[in-house]
N, C-alpha and C. Protein backbone atom coordinates (compact mmCIF):
# COMPACT_ATOMS: atom_id res chain seq x y z
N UNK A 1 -20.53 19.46 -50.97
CA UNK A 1 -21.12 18.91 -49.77
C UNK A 1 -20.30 17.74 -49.25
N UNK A 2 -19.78 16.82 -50.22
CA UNK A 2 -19.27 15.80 -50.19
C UNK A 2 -17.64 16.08 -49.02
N UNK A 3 -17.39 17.20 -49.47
CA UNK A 3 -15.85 17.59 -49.26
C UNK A 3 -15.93 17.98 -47.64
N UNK A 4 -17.43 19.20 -47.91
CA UNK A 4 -17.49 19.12 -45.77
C UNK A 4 -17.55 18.08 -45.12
N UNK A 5 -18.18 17.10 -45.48
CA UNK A 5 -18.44 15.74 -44.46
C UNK A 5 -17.11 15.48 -44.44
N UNK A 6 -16.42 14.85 -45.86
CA UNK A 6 -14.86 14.79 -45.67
C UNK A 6 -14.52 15.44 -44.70
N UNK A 7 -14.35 17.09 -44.93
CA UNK A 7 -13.59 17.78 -43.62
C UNK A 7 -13.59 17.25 -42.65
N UNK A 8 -15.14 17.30 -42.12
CA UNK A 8 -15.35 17.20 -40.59
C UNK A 8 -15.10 16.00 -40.25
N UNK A 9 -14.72 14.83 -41.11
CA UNK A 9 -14.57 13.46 -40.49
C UNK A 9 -13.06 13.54 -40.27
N UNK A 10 -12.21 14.20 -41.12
CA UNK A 10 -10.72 14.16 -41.18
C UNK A 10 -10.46 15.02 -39.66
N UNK A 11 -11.40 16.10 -39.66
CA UNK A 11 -11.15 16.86 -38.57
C UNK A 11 -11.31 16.06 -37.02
N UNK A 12 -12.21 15.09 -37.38
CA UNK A 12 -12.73 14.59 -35.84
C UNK A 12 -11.95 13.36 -35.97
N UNK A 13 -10.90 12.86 -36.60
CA UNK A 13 -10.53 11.69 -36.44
C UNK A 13 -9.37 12.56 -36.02
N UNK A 14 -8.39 14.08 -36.86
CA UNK A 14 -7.35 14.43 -35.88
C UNK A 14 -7.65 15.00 -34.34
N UNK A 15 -8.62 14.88 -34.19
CA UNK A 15 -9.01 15.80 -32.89
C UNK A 15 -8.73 14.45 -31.90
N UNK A 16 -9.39 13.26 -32.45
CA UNK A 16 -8.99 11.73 -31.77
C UNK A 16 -8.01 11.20 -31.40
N UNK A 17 -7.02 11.45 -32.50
CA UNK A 17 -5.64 10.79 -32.44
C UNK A 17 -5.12 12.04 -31.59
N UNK A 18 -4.89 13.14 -31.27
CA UNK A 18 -4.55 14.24 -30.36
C UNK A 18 -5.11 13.86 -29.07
N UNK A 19 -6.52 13.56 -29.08
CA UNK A 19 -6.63 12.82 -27.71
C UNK A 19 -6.22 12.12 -26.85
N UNK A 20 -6.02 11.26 -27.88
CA UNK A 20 -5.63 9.78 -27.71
C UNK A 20 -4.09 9.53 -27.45
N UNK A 21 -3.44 10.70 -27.90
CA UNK A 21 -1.50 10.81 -28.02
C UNK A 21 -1.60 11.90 -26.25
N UNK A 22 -2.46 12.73 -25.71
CA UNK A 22 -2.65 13.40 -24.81
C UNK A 22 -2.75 12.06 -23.54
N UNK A 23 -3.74 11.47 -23.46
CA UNK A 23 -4.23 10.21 -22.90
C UNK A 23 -3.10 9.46 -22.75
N UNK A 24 -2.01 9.22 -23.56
CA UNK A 24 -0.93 8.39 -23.86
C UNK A 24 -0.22 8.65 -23.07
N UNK A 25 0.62 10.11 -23.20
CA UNK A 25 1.15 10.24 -22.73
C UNK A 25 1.24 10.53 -21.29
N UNK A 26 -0.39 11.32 -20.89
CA UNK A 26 -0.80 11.48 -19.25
C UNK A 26 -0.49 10.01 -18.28
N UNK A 27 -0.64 8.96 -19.55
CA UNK A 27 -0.73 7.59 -18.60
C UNK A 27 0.75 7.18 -18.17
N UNK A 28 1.74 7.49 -19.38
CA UNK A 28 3.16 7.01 -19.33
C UNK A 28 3.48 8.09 -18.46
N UNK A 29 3.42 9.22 -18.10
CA UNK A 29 3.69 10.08 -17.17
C UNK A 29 3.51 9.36 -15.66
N UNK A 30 1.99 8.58 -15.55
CA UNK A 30 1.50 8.41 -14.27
C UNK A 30 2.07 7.41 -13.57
N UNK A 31 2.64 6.29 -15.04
CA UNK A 31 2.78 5.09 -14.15
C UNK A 31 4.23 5.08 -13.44
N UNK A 32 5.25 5.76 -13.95
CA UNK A 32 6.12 5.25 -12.31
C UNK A 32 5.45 6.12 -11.44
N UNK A 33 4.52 7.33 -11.21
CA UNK A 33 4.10 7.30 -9.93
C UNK A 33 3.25 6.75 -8.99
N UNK A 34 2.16 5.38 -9.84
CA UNK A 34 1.67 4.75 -9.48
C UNK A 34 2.75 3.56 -9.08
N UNK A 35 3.55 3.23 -9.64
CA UNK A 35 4.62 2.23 -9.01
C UNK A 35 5.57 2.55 -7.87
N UNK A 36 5.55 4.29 -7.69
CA UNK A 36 6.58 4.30 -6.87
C UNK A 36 5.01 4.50 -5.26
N UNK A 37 4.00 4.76 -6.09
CA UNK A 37 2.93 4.89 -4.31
C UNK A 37 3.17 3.19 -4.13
N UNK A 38 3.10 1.92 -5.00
CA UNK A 38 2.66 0.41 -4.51
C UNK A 38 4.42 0.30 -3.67
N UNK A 39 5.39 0.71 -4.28
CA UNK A 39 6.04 0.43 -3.37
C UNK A 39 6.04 0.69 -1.81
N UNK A 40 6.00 2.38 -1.76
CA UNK A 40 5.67 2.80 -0.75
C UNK A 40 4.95 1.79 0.57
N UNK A 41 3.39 1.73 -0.32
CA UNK A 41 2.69 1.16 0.37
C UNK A 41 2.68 -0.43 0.64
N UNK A 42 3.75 -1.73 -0.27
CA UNK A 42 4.33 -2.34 0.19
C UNK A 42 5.11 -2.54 1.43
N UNK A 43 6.18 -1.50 1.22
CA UNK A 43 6.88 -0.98 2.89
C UNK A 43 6.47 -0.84 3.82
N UNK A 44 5.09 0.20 3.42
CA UNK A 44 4.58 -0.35 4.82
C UNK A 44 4.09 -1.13 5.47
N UNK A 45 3.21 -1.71 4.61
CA UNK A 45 2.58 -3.09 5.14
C UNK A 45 3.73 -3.98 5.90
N UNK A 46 5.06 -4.03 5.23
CA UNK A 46 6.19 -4.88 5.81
C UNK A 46 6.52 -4.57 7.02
N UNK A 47 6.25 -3.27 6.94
CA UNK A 47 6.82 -2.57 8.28
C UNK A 47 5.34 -2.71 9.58
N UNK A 48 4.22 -2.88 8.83
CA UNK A 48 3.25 -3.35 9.90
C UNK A 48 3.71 -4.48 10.57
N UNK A 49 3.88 -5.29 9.46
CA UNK A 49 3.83 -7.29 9.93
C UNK A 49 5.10 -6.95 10.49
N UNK A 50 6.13 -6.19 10.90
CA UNK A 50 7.44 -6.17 11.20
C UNK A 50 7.15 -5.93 13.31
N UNK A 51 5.61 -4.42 12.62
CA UNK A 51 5.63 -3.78 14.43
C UNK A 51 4.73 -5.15 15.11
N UNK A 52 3.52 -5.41 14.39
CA UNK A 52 2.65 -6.29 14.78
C UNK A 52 3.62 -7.58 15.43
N UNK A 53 4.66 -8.25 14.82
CA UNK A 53 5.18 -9.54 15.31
C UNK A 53 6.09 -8.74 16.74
N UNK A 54 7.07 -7.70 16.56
CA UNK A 54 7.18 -7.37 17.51
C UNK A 54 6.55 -7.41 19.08
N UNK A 55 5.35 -6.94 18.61
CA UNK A 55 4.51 -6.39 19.66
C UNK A 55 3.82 -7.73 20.46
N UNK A 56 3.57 -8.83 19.20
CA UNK A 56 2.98 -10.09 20.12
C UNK A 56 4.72 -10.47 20.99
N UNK A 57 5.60 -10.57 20.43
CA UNK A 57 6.55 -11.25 20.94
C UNK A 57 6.99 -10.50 22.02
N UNK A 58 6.74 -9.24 22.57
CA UNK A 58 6.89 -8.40 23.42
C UNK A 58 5.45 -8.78 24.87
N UNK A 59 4.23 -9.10 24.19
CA UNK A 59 3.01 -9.31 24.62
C UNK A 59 3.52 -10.68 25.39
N UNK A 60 4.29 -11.50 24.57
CA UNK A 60 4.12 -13.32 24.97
C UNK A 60 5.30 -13.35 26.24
N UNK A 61 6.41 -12.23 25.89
CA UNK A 61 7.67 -12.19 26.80
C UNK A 61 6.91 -11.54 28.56
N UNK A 62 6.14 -10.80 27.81
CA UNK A 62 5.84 -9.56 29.41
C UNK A 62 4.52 -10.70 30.19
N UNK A 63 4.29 -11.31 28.89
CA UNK A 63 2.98 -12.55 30.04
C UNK A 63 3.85 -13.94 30.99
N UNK A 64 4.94 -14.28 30.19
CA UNK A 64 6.15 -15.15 30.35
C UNK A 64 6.73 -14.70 32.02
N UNK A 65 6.64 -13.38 31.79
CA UNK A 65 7.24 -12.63 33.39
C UNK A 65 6.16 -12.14 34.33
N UNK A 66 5.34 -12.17 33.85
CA UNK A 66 4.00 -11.62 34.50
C UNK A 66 3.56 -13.02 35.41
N UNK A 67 3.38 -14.37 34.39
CA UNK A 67 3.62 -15.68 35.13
C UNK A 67 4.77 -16.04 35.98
N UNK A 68 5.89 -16.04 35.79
CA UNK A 68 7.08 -16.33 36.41
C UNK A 68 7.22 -15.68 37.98
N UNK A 69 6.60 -14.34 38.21
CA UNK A 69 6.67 -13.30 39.21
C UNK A 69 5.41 -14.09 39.99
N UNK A 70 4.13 -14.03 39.62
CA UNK A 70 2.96 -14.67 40.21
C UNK A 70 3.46 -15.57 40.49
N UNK A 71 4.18 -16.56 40.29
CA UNK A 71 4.41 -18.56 40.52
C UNK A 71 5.24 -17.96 41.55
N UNK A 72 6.50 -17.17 41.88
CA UNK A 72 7.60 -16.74 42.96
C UNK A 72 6.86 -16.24 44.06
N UNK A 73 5.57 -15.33 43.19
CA UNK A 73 4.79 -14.77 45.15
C UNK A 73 3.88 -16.06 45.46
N UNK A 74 3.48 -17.17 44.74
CA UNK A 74 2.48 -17.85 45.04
C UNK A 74 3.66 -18.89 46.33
N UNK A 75 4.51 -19.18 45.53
CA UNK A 75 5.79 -20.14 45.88
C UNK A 75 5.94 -19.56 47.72
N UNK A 76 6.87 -18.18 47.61
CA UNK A 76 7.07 -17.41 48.65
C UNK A 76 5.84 -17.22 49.69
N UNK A 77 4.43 -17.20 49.38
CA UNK A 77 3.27 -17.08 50.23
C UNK A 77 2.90 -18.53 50.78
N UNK A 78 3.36 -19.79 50.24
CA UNK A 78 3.05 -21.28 50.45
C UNK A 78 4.34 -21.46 51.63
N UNK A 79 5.76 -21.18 51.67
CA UNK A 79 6.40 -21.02 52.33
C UNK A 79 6.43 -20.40 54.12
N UNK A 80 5.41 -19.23 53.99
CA UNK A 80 5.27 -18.21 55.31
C UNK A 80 4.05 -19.39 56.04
């Protein structure tokens, strides 16, 4: 009787360590592809803050001329 319990404990502790070496290795498999998605998704974020500053500095230039044109017809209409 003594020897089945033995068994089954020897058996369920290799069934563990097989798990556990399965688990191991699924994880060392995963992580450069979890490092290569944070890069990825680093880039882009860079590449957001890259379009976003663009886009105000494009926003601040086209209001810059949008004023400049209004002040020339206001100028030119004070003139007539």
């Amino acid at each position: 009787m003594t020897d089945r319990i033995s068994d089954a404990n020897c058996f369920a502790r290799d069934q563990q360590r097989r798990t556990t070496a399965a688990a191991s290795i699924g994880f060392n498999l995963l992580k450069p592809v979890v490092q290569f998605q944070a890069s990825l998704l680093r880039l882009w974020a860079y590449n957001m803050e890259r379009f976003a500053g663009n886009y105000e500095k494009g926003l601040e230039e086209t209001a810059t001329v949008v004023k400049e044109q209004s002040e020339k017809a206001r100028a030119a209409r004070s003139r007539t």
